[in-house]
N, C-alpha and C. Protein backbone atom coordinates (compact mmCIF):
# COMPACT_ATOMS: atom_id res chain seq x y z
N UNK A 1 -23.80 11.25 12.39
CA UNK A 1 -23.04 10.02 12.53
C UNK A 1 -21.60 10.28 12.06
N UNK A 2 -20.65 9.53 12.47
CA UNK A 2 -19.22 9.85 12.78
C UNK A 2 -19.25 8.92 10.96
N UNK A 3 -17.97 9.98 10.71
CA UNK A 3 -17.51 8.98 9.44
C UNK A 3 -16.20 7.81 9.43
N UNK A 4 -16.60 7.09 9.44
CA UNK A 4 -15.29 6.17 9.83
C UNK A 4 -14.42 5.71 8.96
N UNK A 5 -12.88 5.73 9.09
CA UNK A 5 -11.82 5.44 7.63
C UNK A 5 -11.29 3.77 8.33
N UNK A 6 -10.70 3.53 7.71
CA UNK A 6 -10.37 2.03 7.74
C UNK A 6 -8.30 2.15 8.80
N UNK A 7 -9.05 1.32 9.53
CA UNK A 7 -7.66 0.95 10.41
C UNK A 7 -6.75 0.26 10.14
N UNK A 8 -5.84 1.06 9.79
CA UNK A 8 -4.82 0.12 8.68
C UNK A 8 -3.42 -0.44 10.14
N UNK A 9 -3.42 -0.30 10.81
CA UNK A 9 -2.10 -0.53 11.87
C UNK A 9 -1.07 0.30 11.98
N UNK A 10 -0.01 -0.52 12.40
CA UNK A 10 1.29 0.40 12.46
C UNK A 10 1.73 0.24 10.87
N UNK A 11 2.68 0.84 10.36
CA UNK A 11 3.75 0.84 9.57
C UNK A 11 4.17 -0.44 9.43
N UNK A 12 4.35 -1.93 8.55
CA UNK A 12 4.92 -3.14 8.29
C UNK A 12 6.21 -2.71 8.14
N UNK A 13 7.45 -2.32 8.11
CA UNK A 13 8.84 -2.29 7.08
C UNK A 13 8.48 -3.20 6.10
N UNK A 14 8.37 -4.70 6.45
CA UNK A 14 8.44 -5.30 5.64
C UNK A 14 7.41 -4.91 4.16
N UNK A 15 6.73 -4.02 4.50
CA UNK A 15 5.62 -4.19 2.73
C UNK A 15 6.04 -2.54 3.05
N UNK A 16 5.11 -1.90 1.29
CA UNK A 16 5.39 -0.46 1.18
C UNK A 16 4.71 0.21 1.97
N UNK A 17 5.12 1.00 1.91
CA UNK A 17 4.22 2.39 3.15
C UNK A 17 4.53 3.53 2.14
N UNK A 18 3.78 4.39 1.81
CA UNK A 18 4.06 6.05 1.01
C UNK A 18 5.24 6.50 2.46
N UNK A 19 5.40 7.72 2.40
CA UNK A 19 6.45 8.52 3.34
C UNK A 19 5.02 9.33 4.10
N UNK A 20 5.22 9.31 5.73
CA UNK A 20 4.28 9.83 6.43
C UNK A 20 4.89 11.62 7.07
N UNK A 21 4.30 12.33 6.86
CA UNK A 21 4.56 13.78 7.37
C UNK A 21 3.95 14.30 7.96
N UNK A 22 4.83 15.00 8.57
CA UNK A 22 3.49 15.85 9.72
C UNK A 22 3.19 17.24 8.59
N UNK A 23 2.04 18.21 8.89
CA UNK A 23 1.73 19.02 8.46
C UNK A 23 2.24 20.10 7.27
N UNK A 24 3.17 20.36 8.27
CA UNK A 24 4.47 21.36 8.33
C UNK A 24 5.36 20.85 7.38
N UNK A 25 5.30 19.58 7.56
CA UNK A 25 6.20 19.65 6.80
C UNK A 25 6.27 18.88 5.10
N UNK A 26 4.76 19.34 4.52
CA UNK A 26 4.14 19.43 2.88
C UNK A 26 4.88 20.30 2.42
N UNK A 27 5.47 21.49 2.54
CA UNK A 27 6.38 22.43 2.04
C UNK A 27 7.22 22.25 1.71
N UNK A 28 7.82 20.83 1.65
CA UNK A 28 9.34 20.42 1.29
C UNK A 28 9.32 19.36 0.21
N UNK A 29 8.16 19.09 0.25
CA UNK A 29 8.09 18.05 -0.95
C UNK A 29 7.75 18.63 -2.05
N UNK A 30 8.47 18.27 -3.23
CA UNK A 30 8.38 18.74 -4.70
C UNK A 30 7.41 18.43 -5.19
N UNK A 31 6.01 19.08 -6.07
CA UNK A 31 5.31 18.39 -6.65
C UNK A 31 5.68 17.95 -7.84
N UNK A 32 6.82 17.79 -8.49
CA UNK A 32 7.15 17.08 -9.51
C UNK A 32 6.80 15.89 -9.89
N UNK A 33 6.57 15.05 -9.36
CA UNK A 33 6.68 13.75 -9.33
C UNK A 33 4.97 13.19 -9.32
N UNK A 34 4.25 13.61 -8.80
CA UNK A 34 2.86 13.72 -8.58
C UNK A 34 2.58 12.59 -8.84
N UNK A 35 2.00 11.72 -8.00
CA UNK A 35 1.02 10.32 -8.00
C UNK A 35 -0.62 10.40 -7.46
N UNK A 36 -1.28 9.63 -8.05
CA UNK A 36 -2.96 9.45 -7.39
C UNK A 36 -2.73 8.67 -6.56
N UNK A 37 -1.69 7.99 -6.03
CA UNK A 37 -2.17 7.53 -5.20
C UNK A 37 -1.42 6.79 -3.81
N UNK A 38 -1.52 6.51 -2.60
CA UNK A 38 -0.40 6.72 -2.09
C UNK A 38 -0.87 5.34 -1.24
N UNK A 39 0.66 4.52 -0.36
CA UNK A 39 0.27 2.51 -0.21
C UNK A 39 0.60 2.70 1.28
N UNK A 40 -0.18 1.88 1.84
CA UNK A 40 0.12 1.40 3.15
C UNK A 40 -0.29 0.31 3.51
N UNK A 41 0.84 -0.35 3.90
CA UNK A 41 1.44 -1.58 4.38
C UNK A 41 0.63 -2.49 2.67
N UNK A 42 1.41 -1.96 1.61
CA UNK A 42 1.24 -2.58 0.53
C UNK A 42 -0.71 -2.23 -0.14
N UNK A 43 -1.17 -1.63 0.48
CA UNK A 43 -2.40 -1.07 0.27
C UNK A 43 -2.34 0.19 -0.64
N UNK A 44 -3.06 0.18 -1.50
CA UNK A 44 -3.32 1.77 -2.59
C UNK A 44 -4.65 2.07 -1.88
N UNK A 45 -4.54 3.67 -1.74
CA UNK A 45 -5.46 4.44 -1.25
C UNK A 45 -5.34 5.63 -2.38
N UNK A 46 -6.45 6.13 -2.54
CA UNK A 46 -6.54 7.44 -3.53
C UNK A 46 -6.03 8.99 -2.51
N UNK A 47 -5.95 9.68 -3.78
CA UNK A 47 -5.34 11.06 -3.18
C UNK A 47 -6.38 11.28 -2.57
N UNK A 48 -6.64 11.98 -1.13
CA UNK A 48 -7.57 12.17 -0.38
C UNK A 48 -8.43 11.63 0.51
N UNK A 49 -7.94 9.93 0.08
CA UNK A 49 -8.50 8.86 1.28
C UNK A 49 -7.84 9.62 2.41
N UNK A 50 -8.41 9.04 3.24
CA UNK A 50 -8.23 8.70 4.87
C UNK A 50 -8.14 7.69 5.37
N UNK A 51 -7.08 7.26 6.44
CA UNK A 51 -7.30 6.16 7.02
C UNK A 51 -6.69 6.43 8.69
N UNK A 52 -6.61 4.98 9.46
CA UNK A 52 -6.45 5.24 11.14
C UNK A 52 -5.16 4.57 11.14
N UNK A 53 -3.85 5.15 11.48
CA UNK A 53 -2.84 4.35 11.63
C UNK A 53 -2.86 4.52 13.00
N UNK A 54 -3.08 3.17 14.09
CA UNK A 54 -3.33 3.52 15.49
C UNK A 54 -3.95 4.81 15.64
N UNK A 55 -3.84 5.55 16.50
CA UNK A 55 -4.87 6.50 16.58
C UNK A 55 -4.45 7.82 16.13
N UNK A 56 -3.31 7.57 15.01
CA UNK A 56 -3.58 8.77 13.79
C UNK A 56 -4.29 8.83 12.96
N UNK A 57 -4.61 10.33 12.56
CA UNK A 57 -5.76 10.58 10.91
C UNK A 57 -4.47 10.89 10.33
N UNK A 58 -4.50 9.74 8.89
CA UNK A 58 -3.80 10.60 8.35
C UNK A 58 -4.39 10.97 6.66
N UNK A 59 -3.87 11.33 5.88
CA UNK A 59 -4.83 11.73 4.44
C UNK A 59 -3.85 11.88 3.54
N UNK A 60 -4.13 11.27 2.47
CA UNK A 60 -3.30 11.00 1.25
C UNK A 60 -3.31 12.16 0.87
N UNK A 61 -2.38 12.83 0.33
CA UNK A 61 -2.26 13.95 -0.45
C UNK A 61 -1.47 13.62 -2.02
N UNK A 62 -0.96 14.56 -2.65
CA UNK A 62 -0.08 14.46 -3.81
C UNK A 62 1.04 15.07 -3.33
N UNK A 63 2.31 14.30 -3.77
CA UNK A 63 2.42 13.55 -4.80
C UNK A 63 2.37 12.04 -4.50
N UNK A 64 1.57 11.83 -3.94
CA UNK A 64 1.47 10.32 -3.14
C UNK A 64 1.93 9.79 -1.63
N UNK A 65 1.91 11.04 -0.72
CA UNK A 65 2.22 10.48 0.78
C UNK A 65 1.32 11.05 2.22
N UNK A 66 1.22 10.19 2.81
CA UNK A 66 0.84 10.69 3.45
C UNK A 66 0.78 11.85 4.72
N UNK A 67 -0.18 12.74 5.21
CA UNK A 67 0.25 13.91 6.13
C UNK A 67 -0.81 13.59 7.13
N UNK A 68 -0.25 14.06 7.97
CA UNK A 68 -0.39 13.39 9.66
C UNK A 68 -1.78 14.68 9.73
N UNK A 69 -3.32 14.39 9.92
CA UNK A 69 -3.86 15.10 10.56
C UNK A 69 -4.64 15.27 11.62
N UNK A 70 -4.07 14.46 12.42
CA UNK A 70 -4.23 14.58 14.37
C UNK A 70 -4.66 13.22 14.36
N UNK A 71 -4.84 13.32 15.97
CA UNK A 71 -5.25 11.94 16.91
C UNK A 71 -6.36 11.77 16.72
N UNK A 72 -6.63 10.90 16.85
CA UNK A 72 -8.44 10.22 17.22
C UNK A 72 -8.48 10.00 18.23
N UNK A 73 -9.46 10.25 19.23
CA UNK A 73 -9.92 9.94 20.65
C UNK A 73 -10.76 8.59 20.45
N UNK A 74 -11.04 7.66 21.36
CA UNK A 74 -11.82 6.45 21.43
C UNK A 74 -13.28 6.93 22.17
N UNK A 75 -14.31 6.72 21.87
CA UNK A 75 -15.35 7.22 23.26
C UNK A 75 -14.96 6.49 24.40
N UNK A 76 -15.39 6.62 25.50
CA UNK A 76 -15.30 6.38 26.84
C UNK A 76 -13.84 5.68 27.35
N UNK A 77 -12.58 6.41 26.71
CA UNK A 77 -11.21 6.01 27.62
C UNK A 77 -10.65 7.11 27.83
């Protein structure tokens, strides 16, 4: 059985969002600063949640943002 993370939407501006990255580019961020935990659309998620922003995976990392790890397909579209 498929594990399923919670569909959070697009990005609000209006509420917080952590900073979203693609892969590549975790290498640029300092771990200085290090947080458990990282917000979307005003939501706290732990280091290592997962969630569906439209049909991105993305996964909390440290120091609190999130990194882009691929698309999700829908069954039958």
């Amino acid at each position: 059985m498929a594990q399923t993370h919670p569909q959070v939407g697009a990005p609000d501006p209006e509420l917080e969002t952590s900073p979203i990255l693609d892969e590549d580019e975790r290498e640029d961020i300092e771990p200085g600063a290090a947080s458990a935990f990282c917000t979307f659309n005003g939501a706290s998620y732990r280091v290592g949640d997962y969630v569906v922003s439209g049909s991105e995976l993305l996964r909390c990392e440290a120091p609190g943002l999130w990194v882009r790890q691929g698309e999700l397909r829908t069954r039958g579209g």
